[in-house]
PDB file of N, CA and C in Angstrom:
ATOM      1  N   UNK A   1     149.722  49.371 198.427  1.00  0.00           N
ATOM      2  CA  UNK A   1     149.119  49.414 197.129  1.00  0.00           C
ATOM      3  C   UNK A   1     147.639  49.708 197.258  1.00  0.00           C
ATOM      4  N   UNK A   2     146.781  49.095 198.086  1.00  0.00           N
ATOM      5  CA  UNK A   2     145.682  49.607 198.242  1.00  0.00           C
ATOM      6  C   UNK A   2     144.743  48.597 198.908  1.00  0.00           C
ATOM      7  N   UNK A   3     143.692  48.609 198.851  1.00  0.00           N
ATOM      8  CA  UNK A   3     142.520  47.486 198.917  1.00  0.00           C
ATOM      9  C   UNK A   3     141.787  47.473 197.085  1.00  0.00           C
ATOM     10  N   UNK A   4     142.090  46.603 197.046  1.00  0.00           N
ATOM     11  CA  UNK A   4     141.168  46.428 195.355  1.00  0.00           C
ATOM     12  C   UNK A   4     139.954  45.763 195.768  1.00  0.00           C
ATOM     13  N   UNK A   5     139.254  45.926 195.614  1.00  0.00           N
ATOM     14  CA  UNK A   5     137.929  45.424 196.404  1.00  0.00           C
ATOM     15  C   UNK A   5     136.860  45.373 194.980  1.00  0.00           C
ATOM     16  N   UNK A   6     135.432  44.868 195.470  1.00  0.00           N
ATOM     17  CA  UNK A   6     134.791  44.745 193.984  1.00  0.00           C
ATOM     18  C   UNK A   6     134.038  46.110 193.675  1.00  0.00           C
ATOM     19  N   UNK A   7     133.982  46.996 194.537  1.00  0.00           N
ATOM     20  CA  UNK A   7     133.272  48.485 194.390  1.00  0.00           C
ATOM     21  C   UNK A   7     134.242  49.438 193.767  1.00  0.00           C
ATOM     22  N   UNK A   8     135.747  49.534 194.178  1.00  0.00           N
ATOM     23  CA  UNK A   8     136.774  49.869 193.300  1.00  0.00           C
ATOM     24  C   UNK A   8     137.323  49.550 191.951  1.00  0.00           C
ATOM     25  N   UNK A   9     136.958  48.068 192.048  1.00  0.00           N
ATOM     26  CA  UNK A   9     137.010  47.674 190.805  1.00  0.00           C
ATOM     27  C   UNK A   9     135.726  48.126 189.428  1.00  0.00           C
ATOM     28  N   UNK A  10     134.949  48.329 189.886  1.00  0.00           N
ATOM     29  CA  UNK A  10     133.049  48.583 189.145  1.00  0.00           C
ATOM     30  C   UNK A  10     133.463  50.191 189.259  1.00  0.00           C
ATOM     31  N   UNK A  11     133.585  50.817 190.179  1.00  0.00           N
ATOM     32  CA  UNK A  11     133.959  51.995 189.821  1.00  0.00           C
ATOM     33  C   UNK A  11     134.983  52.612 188.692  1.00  0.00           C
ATOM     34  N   UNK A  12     136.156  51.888 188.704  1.00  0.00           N
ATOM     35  CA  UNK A  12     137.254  52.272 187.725  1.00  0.00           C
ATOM     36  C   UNK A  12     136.138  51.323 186.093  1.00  0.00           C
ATOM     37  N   UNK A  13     135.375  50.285 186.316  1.00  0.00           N
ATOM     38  CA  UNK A  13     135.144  50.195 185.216  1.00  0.00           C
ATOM     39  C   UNK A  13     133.948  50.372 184.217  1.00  0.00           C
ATOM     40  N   UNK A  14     133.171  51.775 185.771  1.00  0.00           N
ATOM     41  CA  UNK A  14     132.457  52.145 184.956  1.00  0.00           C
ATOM     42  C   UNK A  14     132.539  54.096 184.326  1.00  0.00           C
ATOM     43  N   UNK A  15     133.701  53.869 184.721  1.00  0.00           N
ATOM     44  CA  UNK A  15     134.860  55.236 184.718  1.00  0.00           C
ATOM     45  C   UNK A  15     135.057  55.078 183.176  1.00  0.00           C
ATOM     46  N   UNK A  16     135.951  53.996 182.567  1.00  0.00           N
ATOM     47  CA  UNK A  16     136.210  53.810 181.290  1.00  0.00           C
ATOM     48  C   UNK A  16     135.076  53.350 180.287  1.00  0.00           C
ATOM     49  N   UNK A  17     133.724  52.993 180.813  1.00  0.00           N
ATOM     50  CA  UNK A  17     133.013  52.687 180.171  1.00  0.00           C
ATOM     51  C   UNK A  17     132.339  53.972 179.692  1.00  0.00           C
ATOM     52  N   UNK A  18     132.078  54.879 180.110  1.00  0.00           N
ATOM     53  CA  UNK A  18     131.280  56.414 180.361  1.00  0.00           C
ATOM     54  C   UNK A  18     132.453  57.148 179.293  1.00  0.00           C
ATOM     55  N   UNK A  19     133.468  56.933 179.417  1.00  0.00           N
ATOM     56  CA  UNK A  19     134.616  57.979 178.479  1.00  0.00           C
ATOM     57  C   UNK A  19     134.356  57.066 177.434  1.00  0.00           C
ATOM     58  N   UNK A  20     134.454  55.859 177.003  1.00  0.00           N
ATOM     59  CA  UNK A  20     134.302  55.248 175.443  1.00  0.00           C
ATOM     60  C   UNK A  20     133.070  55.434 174.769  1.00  0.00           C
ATOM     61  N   UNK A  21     131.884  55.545 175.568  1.00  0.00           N
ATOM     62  CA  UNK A  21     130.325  55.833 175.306  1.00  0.00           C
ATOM     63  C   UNK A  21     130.612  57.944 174.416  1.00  0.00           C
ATOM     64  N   UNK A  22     130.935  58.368 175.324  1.00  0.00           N
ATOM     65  CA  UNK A  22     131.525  59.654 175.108  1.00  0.00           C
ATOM     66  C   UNK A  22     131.975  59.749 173.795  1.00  0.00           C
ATOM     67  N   UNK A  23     133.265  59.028 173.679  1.00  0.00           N
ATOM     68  CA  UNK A  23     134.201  59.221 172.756  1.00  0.00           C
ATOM     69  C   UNK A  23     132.850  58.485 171.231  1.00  0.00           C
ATOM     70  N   UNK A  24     132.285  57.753 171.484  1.00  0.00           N
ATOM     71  CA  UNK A  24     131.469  57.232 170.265  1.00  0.00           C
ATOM     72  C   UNK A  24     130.641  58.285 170.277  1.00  0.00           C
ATOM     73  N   UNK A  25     129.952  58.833 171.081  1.00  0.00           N
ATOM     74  CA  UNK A  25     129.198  59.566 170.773  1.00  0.00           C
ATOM     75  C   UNK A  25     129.711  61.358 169.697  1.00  0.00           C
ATOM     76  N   UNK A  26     131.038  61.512 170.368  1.00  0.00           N
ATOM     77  CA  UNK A  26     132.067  62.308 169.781  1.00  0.00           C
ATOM     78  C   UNK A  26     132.211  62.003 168.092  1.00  0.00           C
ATOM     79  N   UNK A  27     132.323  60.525 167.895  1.00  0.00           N
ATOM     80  CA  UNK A  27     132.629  60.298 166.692  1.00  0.00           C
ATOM     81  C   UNK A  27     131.625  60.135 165.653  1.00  0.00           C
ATOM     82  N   UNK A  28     130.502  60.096 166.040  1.00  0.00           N
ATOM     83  CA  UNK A  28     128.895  60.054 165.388  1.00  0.00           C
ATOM     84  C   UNK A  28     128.581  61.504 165.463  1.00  0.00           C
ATOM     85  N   UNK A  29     129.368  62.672 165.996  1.00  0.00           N
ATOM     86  CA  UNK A  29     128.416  63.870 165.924  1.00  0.00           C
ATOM     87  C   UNK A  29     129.530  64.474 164.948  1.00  0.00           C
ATOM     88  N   UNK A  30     130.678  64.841 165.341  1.00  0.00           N
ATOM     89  CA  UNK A  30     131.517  65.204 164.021  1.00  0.00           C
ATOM     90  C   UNK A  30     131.121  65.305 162.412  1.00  0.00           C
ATOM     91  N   UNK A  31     130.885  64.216 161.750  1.00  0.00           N
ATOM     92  CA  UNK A  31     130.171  64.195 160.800  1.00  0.00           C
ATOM     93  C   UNK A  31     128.977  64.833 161.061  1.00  0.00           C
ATOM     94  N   UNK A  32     127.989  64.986 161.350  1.00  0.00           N
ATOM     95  CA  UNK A  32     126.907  65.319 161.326  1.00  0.00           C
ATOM     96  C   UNK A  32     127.099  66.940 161.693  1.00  0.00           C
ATOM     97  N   UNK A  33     128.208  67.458 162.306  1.00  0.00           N
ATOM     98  CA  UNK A  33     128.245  68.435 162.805  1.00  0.00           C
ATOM     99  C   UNK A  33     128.985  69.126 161.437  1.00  0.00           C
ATOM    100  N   UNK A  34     129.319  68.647 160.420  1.00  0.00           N
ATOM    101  CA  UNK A  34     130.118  68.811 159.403  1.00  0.00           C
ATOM    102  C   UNK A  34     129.185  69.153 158.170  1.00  0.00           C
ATOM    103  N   UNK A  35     128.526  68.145 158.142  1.00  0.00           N
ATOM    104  CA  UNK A  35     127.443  68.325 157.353  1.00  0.00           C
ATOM    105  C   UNK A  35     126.572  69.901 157.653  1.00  0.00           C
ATOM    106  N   UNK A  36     126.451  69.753 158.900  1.00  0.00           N
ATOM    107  CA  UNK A  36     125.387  71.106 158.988  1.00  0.00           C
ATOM    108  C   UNK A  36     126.033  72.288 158.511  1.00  0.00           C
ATOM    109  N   UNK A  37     127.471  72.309 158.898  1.00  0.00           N
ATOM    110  CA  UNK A  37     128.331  73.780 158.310  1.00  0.00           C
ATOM    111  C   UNK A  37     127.983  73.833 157.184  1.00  0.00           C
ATOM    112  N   UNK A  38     128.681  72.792 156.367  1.00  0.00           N
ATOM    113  CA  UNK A  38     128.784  72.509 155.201  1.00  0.00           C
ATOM    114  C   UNK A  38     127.402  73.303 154.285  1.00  0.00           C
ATOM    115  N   UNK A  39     126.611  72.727 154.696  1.00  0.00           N
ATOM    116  CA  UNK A  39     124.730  73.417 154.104  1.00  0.00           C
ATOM    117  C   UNK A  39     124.699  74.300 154.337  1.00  0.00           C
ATOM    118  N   UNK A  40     125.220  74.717 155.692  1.00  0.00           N
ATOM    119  CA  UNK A  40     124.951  76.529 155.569  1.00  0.00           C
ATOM    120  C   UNK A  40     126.027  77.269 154.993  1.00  0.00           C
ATOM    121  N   UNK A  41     127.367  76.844 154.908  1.00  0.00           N
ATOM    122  CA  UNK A  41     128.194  77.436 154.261  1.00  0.00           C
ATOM    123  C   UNK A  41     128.164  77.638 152.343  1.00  0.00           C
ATOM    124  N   UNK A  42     127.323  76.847 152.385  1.00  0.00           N
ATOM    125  CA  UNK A  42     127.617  76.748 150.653  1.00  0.00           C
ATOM    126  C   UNK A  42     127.220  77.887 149.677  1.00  0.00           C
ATOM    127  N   UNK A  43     125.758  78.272 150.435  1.00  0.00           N
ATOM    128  CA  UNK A  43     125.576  79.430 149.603  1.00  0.00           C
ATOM    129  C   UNK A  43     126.241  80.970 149.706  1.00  0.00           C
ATOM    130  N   UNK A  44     126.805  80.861 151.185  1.00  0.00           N
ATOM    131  CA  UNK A  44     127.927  82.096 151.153  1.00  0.00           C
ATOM    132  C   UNK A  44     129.140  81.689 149.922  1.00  0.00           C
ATOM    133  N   UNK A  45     129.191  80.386 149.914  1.00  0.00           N
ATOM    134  CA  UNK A  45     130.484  80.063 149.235  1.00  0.00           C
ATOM    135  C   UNK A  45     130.069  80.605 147.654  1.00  0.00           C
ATOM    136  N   UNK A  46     128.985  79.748 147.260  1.00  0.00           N
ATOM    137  CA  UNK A  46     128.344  80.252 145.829  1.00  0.00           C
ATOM    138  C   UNK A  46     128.443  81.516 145.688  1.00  0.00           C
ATOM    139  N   UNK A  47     127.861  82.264 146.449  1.00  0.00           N
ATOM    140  CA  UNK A  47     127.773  83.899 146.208  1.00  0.00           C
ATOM    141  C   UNK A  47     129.057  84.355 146.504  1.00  0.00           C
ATOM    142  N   UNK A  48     129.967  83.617 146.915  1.00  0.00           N
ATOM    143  CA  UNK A  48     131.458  84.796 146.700  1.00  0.00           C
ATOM    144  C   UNK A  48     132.022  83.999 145.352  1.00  0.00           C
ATOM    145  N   UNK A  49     131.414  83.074 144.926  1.00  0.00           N
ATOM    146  CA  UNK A  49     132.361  82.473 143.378  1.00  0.00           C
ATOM    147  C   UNK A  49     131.856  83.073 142.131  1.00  0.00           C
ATOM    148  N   UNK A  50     130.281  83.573 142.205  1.00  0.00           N
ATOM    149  CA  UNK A  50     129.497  84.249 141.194  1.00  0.00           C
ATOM    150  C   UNK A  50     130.269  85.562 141.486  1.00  0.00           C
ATOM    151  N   UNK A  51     130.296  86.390 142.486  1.00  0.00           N
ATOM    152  CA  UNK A  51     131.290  87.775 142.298  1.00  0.00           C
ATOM    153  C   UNK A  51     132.160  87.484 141.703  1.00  0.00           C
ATOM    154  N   UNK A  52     132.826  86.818 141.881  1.00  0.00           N
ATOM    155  CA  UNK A  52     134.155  86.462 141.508  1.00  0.00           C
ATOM    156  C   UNK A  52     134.621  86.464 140.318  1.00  0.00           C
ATOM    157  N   UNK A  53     133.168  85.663 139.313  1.00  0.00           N
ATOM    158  CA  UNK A  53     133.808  84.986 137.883  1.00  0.00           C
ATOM    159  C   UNK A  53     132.779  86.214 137.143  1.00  0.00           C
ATOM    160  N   UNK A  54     131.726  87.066 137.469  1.00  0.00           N
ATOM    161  CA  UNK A  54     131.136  87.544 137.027  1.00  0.00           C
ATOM    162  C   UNK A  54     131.569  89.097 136.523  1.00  0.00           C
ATOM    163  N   UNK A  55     131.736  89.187 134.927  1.00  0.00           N
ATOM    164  CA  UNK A  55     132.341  90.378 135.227  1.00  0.00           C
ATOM    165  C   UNK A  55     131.804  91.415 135.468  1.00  0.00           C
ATOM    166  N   UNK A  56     132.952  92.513 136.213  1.00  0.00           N
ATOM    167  CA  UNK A  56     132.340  93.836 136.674  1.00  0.00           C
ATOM    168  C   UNK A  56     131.859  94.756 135.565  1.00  0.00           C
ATOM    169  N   UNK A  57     130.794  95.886 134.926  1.00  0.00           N
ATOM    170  CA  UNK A  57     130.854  96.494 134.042  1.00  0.00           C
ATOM    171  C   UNK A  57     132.191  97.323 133.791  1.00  0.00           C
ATOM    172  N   UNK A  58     132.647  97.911 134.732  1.00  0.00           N
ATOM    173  CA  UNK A  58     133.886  99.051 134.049  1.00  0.00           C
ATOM    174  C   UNK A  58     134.702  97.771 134.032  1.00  0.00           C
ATOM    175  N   UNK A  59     135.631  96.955 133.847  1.00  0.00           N
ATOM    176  CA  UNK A  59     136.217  96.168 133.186  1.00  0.00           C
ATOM    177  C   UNK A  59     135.893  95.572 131.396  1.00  0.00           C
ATOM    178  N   UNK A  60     136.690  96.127 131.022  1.00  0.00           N
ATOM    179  CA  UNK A  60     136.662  95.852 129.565  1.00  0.00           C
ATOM    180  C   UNK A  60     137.303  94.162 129.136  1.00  0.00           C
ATOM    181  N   UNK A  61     136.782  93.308 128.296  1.00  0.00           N
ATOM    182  CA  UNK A  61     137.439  92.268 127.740  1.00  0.00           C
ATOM    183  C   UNK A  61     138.655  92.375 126.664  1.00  0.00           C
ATOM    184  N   UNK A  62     139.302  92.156 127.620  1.00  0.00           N
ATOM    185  CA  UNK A  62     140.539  91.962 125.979  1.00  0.00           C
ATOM    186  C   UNK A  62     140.134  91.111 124.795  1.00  0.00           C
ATOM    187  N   UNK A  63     139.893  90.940 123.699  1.00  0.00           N
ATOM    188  CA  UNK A  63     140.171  90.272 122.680  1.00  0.00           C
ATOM    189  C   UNK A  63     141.304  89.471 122.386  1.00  0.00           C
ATOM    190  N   UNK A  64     141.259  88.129 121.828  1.00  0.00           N
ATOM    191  CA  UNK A  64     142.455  87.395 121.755  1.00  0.00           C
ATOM    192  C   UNK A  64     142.806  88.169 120.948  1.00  0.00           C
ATOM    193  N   UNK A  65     144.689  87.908 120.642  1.00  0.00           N
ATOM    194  CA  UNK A  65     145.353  88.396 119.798  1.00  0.00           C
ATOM    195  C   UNK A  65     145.223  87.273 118.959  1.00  0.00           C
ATOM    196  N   UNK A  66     145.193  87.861 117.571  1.00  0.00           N
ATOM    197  CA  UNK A  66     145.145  87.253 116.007  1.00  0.00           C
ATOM    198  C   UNK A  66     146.599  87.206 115.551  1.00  0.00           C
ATOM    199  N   UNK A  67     146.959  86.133 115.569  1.00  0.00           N
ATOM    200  CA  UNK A  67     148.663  86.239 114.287  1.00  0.00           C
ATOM    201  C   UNK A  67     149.331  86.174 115.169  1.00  0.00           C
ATOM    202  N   UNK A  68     150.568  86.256 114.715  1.00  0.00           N
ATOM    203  CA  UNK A  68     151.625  85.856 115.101  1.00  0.00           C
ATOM    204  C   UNK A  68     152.088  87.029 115.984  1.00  0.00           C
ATOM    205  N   UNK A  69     153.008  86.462 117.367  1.00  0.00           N
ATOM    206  CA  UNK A  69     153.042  88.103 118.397  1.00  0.00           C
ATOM    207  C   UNK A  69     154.492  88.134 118.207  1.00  0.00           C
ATOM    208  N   UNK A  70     155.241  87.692 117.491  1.00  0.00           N
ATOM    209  CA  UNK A  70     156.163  87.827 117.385  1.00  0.00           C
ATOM    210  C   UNK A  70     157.391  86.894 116.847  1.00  0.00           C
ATOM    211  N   UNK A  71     159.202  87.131 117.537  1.00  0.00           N
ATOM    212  CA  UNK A  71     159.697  86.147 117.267  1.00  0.00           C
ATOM    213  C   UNK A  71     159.811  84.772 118.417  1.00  0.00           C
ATOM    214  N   UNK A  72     160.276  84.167 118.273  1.00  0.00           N
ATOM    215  CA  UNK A  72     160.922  82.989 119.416  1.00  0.00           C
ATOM    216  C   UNK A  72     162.470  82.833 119.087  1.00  0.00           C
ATOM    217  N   UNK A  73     163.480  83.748 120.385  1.00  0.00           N
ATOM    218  CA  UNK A  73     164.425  82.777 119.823  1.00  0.00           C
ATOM    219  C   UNK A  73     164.522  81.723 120.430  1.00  0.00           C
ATOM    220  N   UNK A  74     165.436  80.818 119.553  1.00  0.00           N
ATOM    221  CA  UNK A  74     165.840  79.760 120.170  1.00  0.00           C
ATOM    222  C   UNK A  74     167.090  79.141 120.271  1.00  0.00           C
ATOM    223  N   UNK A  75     167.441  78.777 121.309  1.00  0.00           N
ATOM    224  CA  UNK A  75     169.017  78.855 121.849  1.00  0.00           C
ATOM    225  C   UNK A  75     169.149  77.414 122.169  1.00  0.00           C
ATOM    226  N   UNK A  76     170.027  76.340 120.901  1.00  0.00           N
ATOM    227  CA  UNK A  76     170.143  75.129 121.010  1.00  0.00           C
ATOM    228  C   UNK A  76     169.614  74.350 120.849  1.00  0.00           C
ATOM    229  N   UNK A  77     168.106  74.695 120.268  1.00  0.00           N
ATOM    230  CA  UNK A  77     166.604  73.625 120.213  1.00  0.00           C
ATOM    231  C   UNK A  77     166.114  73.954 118.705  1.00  0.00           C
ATOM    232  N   UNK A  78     165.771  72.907 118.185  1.00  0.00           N
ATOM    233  CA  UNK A  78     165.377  72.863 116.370  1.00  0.00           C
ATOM    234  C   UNK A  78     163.972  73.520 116.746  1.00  0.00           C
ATOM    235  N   UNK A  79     163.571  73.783 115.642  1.00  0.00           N
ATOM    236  CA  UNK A  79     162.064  74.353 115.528  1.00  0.00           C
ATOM    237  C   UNK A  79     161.019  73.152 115.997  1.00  0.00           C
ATOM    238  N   UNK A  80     161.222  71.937 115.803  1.00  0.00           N
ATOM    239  CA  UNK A  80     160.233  70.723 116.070  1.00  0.00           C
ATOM    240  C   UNK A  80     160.122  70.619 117.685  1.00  0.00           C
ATOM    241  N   UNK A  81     161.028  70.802 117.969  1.00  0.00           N
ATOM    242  CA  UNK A  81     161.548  70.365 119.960  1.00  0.00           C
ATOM    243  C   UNK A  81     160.456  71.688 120.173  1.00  0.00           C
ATOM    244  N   UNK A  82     160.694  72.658 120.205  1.00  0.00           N
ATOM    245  CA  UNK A  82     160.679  73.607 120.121  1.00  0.00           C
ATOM    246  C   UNK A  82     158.679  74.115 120.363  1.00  0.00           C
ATOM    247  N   UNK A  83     158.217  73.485 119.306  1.00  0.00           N
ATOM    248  CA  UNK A  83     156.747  73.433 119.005  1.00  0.00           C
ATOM    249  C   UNK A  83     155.879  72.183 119.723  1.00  0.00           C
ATOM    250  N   UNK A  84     157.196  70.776 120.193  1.00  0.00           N
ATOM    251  CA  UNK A  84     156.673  70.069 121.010  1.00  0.00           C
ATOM    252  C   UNK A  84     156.871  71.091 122.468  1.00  0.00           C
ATOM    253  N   UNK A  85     157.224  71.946 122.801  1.00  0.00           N
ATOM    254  CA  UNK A  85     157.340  72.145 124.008  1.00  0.00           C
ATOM    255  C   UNK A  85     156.423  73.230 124.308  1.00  0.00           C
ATOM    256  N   UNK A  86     156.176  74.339 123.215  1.00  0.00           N
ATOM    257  CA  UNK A  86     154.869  75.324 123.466  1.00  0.00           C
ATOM    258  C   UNK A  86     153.546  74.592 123.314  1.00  0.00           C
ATOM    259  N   UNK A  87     153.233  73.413 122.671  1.00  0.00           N
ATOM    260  CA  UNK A  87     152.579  72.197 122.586  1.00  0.00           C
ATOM    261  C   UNK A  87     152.240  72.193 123.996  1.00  0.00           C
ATOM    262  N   UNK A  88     153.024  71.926 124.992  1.00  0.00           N
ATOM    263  CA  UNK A  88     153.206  70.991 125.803  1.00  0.00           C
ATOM    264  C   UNK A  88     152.774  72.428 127.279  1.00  0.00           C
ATOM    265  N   UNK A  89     153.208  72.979 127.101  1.00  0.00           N
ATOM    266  CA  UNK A  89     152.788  74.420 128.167  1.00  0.00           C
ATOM    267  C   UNK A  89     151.366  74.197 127.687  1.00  0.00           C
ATOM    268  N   UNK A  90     151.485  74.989 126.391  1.00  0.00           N
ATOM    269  CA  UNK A  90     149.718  75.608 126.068  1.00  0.00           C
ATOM    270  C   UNK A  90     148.546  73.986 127.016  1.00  0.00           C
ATOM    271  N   UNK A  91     149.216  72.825 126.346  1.00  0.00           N
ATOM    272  CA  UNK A  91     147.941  71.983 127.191  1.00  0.00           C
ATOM    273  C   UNK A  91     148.401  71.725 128.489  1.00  0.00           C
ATOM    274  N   UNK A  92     148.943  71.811 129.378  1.00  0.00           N
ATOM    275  CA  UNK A  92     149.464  71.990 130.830  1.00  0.00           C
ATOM    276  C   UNK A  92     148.655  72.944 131.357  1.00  0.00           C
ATOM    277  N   UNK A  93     148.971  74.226 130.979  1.00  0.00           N
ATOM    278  CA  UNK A  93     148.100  75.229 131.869  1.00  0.00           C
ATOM    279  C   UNK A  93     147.144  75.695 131.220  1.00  0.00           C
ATOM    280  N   UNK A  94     146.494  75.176 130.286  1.00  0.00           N
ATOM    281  CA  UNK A  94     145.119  74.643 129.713  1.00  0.00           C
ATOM    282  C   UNK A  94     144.550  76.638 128.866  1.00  0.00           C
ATOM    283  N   UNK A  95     145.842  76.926 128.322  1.00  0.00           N
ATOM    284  CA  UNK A  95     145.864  78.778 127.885  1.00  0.00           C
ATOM    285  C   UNK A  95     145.832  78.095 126.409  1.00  0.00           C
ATOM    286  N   UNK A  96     144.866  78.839 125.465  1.00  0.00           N
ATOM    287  CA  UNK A  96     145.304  78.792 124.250  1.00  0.00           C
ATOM    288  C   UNK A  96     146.664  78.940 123.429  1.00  0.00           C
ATOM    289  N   UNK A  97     147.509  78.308 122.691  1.00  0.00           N
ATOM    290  CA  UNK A  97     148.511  78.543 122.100  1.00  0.00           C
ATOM    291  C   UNK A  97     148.435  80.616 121.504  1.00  0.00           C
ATOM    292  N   UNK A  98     147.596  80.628 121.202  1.00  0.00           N
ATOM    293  CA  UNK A  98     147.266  81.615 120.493  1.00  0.00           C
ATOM    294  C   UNK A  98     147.328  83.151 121.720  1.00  0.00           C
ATOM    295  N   UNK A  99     147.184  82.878 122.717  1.00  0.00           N
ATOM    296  CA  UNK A  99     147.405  83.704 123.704  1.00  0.00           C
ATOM    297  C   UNK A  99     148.679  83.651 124.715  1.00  0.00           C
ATOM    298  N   UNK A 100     149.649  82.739 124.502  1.00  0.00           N
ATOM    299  CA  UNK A 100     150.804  82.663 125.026  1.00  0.00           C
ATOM    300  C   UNK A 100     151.824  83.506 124.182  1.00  0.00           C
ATOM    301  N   UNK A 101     152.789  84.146 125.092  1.00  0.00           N
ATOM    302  CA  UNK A 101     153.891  84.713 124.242  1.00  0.00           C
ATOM    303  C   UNK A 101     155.076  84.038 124.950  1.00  0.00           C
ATOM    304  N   UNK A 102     155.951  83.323 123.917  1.00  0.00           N
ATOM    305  CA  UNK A 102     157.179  82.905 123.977  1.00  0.00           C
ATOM    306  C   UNK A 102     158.410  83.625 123.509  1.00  0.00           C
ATOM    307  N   UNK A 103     159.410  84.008 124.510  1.00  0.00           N
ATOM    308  CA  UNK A 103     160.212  85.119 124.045  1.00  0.00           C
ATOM    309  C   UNK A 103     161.940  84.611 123.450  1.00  0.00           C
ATOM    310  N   UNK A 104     162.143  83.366 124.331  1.00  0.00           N
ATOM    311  CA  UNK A 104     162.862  82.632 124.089  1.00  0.00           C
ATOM    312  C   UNK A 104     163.094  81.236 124.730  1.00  0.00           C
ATOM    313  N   UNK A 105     163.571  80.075 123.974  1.00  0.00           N
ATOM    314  CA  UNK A 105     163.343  78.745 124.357  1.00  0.00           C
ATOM    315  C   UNK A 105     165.146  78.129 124.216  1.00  0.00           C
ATOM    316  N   UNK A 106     165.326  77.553 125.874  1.00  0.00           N
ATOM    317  CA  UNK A 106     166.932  77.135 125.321  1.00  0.00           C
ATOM    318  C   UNK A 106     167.041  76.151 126.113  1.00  0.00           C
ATOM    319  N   UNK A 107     167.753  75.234 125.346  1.00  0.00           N
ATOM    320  CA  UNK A 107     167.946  73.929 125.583  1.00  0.00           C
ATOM    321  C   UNK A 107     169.058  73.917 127.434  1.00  0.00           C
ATOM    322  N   UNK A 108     169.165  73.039 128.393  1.00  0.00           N
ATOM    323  CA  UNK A 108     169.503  73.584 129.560  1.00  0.00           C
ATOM    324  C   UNK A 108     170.895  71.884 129.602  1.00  0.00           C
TER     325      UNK A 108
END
């Protein structure tokens, strides 16, 4: 098995002491190393979200549609069910009622 002696022993325990010093030091720079991306990344990030949402000139705006776009049928569902459930889309995916087209609604 060996000689375990007290220089073998101080050696192996200053072996594990040097890797846990390490490993803390590992875990104190992470963050900090996160942070620094982070600051320099942001304004690339900003400037690709302003392209993004900003419109281009040759792109034209649609205008909402005014009135009614049409019919709804509906297959098995009263008109009330019906208005709770375009209700219920339009505030879900947060689209005006007025810009959704519903072509048909059926009970499943």
């Amino acid at each position: 098995m060996g000689n375990l002696t007290a220089s073998s022993f101080l050696v192996a325990l200053s072996g594990m002491v040097i890797v846990f010093i390490m490993l803390s030091v590992l875990c104190a720079m992470i963050p900090i190393i996160s942070k620094v991306v982070l600051a320099v990344q942001k304004p690339v990030i900003n400037n690709r979200v302003a392209e993004t949402t900003r419109p281009k000139p040759s792109e034209t705006v649609n205008p909402a549609p005014t009135g009614v776009a049409g019919e709804v049928s509906l297959i098995d569902v009263d008109e009330k069910t019906a208005a709770c459930i375009m209700a219920i889309v339009s505030h879900e995916t947060g689209i005006p009622l007025s810009e959704l087209i519903f072509k048909s609604i059926k009970a499943i």
